[in-house]
N, C-alpha and C. Protein backbone atom coordinates (compact mmCIF):
# COMPACT_ATOMS: atom_id res chain seq x y z
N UNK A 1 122.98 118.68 112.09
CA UNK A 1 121.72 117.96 112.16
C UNK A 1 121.93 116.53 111.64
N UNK A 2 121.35 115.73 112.45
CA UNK A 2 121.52 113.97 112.26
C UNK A 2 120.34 114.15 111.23
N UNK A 3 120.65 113.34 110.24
CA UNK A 3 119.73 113.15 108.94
C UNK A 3 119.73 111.26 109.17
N UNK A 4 118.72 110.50 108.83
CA UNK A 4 118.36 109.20 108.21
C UNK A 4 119.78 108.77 107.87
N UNK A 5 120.28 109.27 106.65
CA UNK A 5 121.51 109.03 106.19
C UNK A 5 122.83 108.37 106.50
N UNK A 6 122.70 109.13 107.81
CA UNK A 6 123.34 109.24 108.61
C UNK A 6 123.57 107.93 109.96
N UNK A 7 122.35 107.86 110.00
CA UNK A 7 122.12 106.82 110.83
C UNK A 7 121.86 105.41 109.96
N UNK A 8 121.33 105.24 109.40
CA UNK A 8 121.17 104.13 108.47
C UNK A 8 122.19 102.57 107.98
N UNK A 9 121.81 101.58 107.93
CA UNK A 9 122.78 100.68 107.39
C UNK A 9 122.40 100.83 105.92
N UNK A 10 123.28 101.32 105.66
CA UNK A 10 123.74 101.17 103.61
C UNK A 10 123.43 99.95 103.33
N UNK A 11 122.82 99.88 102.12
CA UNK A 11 122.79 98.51 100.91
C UNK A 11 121.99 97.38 101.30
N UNK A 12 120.66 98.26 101.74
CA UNK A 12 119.00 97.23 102.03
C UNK A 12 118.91 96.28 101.05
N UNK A 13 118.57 95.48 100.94
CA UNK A 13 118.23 94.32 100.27
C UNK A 13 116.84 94.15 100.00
N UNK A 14 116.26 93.84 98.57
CA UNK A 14 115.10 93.56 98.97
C UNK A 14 114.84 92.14 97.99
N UNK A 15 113.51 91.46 98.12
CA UNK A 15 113.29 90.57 97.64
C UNK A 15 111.68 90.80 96.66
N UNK A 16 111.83 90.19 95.73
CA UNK A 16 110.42 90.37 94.85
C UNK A 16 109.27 89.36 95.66
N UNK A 17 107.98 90.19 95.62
CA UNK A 17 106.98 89.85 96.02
C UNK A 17 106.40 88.17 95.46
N UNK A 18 107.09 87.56 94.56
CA UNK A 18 106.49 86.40 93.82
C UNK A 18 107.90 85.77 94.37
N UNK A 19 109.22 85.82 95.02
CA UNK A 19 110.34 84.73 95.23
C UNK A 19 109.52 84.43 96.85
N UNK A 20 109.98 82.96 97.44
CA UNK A 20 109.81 81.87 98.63
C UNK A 20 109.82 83.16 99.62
N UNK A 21 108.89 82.45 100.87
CA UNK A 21 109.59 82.94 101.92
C UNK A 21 110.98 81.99 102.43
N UNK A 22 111.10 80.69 101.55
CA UNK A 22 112.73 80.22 101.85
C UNK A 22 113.57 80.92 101.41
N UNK A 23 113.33 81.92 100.16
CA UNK A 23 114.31 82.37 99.68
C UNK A 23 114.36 83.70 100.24
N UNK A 24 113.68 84.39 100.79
CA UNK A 24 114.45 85.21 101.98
C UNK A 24 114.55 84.82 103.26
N UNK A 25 114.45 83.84 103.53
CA UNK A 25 115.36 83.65 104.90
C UNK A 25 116.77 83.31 104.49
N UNK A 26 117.34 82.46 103.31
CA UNK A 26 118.68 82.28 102.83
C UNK A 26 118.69 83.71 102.68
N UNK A 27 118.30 84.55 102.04
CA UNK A 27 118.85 85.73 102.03
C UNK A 27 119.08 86.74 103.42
N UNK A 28 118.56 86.49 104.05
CA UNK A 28 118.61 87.08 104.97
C UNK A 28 120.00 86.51 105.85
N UNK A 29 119.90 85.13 105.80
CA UNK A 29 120.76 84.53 106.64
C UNK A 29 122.42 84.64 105.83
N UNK A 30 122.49 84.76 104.16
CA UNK A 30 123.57 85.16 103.70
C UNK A 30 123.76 86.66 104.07
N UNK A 31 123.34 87.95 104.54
CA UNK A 31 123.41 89.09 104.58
C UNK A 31 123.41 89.71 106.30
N UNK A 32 123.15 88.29 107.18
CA UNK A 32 123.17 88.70 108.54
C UNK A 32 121.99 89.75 108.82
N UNK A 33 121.16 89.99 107.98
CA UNK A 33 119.99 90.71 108.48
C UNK A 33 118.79 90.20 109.08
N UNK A 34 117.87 90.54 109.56
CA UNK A 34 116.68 90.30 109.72
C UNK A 34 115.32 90.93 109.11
N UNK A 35 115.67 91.41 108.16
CA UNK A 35 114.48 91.86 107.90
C UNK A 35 114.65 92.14 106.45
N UNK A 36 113.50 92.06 105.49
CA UNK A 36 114.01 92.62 103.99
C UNK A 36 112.78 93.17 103.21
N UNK A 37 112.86 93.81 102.80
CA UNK A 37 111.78 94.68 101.94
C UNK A 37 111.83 93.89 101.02
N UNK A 38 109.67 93.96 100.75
CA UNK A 38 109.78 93.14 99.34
C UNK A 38 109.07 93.89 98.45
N UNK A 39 109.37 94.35 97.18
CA UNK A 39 109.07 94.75 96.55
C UNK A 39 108.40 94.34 94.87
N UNK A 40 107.84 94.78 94.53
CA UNK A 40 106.83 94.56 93.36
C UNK A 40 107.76 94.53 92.22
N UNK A 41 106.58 94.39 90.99
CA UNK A 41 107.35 94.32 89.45
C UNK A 41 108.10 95.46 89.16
N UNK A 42 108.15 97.02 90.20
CA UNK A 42 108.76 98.12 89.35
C UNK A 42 109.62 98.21 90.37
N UNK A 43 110.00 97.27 91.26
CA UNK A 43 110.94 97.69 92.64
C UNK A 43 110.36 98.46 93.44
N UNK A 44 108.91 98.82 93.72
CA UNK A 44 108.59 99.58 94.92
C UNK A 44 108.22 98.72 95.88
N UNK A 45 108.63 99.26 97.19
CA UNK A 45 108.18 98.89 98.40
C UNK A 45 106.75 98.45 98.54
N UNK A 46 106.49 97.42 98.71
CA UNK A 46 105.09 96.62 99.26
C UNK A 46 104.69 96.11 100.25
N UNK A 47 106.09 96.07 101.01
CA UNK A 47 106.02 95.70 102.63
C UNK A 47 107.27 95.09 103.08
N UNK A 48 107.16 94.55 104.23
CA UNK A 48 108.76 93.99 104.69
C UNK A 48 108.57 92.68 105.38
N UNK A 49 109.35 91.96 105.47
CA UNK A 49 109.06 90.53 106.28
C UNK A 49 110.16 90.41 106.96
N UNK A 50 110.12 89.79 107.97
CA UNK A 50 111.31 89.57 109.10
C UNK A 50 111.20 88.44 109.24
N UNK A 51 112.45 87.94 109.98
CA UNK A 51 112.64 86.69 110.62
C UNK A 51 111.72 86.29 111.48
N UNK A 52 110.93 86.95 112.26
CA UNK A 52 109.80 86.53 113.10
C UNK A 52 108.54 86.02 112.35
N UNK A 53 108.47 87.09 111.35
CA UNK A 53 107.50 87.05 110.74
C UNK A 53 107.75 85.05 109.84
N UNK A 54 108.76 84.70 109.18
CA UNK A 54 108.80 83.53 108.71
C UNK A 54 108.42 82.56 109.76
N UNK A 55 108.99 82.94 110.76
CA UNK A 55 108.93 81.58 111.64
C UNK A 55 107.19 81.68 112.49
N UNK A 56 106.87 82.98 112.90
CA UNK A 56 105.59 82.60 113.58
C UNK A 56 104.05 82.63 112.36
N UNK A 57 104.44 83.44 111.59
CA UNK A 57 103.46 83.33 110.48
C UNK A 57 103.52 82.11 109.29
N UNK A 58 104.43 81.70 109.22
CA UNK A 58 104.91 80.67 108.00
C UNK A 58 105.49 78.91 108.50
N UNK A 59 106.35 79.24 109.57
CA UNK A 59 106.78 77.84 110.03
C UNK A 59 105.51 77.37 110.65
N UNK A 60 105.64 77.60 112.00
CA UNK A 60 104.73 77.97 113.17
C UNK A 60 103.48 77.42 112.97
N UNK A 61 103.33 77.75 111.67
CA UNK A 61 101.18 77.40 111.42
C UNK A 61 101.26 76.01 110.32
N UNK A 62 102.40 75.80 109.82
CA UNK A 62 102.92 74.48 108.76
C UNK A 62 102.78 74.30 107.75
N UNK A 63 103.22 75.66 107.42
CA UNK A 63 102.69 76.46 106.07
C UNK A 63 104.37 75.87 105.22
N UNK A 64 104.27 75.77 104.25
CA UNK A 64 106.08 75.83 103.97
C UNK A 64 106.64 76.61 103.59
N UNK A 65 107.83 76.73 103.35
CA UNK A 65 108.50 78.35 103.04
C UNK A 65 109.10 77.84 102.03
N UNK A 66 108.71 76.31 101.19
CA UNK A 66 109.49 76.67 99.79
C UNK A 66 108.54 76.80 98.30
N UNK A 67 106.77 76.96 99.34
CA UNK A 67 105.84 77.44 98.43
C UNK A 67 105.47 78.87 98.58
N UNK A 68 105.16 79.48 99.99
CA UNK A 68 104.82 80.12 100.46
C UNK A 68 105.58 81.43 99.85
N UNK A 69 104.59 82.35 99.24
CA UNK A 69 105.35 83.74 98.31
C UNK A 69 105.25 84.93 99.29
N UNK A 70 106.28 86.02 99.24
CA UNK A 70 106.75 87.10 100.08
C UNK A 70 105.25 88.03 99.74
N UNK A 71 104.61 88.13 98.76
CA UNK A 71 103.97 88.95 98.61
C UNK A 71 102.21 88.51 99.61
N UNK A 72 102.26 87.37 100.47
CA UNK A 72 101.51 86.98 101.50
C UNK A 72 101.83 87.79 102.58
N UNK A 73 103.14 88.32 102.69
CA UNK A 73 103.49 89.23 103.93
C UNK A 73 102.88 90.78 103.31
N UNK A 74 102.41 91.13 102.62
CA UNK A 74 102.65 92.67 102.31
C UNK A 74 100.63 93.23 102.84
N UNK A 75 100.32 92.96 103.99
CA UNK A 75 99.08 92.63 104.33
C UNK A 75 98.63 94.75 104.47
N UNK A 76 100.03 95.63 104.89
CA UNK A 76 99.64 96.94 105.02
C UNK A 76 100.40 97.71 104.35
N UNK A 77 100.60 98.43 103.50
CA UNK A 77 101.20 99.62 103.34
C UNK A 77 102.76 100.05 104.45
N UNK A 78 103.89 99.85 104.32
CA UNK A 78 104.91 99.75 104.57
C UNK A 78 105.24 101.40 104.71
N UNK A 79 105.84 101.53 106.10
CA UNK A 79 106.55 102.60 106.45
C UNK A 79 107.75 103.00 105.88
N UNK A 80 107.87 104.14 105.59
CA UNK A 80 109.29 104.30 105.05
C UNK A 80 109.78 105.87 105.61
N UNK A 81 111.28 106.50 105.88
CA UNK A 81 111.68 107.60 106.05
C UNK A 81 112.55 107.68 104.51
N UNK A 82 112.53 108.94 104.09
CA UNK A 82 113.27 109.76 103.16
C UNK A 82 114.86 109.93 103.66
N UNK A 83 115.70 109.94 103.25
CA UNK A 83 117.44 109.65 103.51
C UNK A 83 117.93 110.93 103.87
N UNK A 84 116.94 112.06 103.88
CA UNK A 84 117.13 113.39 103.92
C UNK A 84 115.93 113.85 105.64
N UNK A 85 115.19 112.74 105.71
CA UNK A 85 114.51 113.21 107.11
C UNK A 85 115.60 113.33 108.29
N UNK A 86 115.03 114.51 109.14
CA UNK A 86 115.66 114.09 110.53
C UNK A 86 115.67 113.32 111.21
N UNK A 87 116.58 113.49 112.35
CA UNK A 87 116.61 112.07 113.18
C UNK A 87 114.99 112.18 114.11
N UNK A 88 114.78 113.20 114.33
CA UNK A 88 112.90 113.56 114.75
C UNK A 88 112.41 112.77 114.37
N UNK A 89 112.39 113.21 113.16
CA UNK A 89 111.35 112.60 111.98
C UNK A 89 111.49 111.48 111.87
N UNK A 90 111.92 110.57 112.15
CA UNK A 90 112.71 109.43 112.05
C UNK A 90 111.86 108.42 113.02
N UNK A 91 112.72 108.90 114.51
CA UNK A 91 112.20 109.07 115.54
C UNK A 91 110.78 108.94 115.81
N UNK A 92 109.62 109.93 115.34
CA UNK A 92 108.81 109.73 115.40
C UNK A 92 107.23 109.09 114.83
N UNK A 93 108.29 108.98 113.75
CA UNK A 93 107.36 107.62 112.93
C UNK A 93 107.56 106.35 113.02
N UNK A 94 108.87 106.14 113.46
CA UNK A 94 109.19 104.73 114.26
C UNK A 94 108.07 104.77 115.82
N UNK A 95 107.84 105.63 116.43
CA UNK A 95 107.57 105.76 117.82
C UNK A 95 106.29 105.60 117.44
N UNK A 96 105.30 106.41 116.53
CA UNK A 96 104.13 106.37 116.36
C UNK A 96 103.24 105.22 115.70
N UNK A 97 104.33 104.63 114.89
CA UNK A 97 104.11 103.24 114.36
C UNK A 97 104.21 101.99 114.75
N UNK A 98 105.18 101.97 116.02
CA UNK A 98 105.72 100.87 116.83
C UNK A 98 106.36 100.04 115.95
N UNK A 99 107.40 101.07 114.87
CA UNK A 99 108.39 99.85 113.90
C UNK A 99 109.76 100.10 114.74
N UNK A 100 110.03 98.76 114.87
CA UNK A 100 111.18 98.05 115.41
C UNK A 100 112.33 98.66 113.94
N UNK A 101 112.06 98.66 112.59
CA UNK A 101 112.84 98.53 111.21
C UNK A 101 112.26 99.37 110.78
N UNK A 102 112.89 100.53 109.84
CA UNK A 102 112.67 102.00 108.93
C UNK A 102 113.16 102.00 107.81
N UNK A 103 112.71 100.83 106.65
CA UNK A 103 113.43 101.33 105.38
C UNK A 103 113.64 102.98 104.65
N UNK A 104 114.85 103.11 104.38
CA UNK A 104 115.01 104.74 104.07
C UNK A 104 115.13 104.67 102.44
N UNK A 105 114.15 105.84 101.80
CA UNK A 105 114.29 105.98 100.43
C UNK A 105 115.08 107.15 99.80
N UNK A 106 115.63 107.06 99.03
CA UNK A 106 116.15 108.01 98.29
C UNK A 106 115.67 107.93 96.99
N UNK A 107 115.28 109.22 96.24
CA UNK A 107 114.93 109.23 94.76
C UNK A 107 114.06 107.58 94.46
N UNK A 108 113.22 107.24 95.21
CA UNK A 108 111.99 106.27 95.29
C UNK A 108 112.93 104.92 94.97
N UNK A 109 114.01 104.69 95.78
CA UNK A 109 114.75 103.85 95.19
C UNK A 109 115.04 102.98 96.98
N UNK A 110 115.33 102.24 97.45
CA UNK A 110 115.84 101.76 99.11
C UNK A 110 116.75 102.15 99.23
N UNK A 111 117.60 102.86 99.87
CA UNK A 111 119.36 103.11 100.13
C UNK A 111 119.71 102.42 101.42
N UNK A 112 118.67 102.30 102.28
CA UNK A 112 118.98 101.54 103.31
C UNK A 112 118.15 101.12 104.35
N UNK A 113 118.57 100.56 105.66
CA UNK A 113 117.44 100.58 106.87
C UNK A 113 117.63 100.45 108.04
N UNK A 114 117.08 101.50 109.03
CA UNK A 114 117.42 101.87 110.37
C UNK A 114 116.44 100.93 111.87
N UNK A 115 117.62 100.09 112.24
CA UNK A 115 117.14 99.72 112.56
C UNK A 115 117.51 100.37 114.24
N UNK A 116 116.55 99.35 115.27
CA UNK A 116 116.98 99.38 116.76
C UNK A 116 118.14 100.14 117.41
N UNK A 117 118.79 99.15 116.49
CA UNK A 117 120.56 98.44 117.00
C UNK A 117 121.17 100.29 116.21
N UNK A 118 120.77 100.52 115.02
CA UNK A 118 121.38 101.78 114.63
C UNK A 118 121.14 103.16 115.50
N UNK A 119 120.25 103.01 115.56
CA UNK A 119 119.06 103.87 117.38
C UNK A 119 120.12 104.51 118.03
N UNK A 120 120.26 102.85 118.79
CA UNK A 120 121.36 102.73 120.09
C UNK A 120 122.74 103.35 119.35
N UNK A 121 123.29 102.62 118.33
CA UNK A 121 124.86 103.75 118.66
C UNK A 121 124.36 105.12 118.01
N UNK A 122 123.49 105.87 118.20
CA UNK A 122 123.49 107.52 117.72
C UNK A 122 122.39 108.17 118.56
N UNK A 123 121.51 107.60 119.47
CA UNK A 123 120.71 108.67 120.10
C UNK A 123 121.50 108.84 121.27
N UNK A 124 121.08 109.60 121.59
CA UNK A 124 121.47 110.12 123.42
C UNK A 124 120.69 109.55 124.39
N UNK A 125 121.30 108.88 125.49
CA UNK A 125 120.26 108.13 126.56
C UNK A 125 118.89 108.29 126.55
N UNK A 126 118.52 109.72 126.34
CA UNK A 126 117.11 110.27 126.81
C UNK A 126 116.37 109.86 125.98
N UNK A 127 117.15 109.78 124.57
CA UNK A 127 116.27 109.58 122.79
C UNK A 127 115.82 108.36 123.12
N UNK A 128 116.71 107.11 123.70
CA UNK A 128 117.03 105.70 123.32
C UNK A 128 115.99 105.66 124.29
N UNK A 129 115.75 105.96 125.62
CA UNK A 129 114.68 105.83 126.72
C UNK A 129 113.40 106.11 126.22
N UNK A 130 113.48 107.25 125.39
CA UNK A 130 111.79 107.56 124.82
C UNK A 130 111.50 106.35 123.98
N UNK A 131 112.57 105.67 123.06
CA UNK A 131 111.88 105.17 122.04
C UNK A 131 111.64 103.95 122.64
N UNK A 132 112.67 103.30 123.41
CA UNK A 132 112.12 102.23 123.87
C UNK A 132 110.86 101.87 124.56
N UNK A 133 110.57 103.21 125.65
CA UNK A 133 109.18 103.08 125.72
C UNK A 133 107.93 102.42 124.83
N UNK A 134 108.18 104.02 123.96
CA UNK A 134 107.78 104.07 123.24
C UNK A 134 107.05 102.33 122.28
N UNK A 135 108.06 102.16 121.72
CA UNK A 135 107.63 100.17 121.21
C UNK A 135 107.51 99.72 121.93
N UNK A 136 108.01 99.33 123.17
CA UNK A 136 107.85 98.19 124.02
C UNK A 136 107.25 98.80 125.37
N UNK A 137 106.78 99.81 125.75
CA UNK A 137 105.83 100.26 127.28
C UNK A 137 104.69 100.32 126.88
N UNK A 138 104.04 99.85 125.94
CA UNK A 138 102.50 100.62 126.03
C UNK A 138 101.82 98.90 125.09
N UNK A 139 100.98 98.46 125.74
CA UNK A 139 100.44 97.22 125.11
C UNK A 139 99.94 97.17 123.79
């Protein structure tokens, strides 16, 4: 059985809710990611911000990103899978949520995050066809 774990990129990154949105895009851009969990005063998850998110929510409107704080992105309650869910389970909270990114927790801590691109090298054609639908077929 494919577990989260399994599929996952190791060693998520996250950023505190009070640092720039400049200072996670350098972070992001030192780590080759796109996306980073930001988390509160005790390290829990508060939400996630992406590269899209800086540039159409933050550049875009002429907002700046070396005032502008991460904790402006945390507008819903942030999805997360357990490092021990199946790839189902996985699967279908990405599908039902329309998240593109799945931070995975272990012992309430980030261990990592599944993205797209992780999808593609581990589902089987049929998986990768549902999910894509799935986010991107339905308006």
């Amino acid at each position: 059985m494919t577990i989260a774990r399994d599929i996952m990129k190791p060693g998520a990154q996250w950023i505190s809710k009070d640092e720039t949105i400049g200072k996670a895009a350098r972070l992001m851009a030192e780590l080759g990611v796109g996306a980073l969990v930001i988390a509160d005063e005790n390290e829990r998850m508060c939400g996630i911000i992406t590269d899209r998110d800086i540039v159409v929510k933050c550049i875009a409107q002429g907002r700046s990103a070396a005032t502008t704080r991460a904790e402006e992105f945390c507008a819903a309650t942030p999805r997360w899978v357990a490092a021990d869910a199946d790839v189902n389970q996985v699967l279908d909270a990405m599908e039902s949520h329309r998240i593109k990114r799945m931070p995975v927790i272990d012992d309430k801590r980030l261990v990592g995050m599944i993205s797209e691109a992780d999808l593609a090298r581990h589902l089987d054609d049929n998986q990768l066809s549902e999910f894509v639908t799935a986010i991107y077929g339905r308006p």
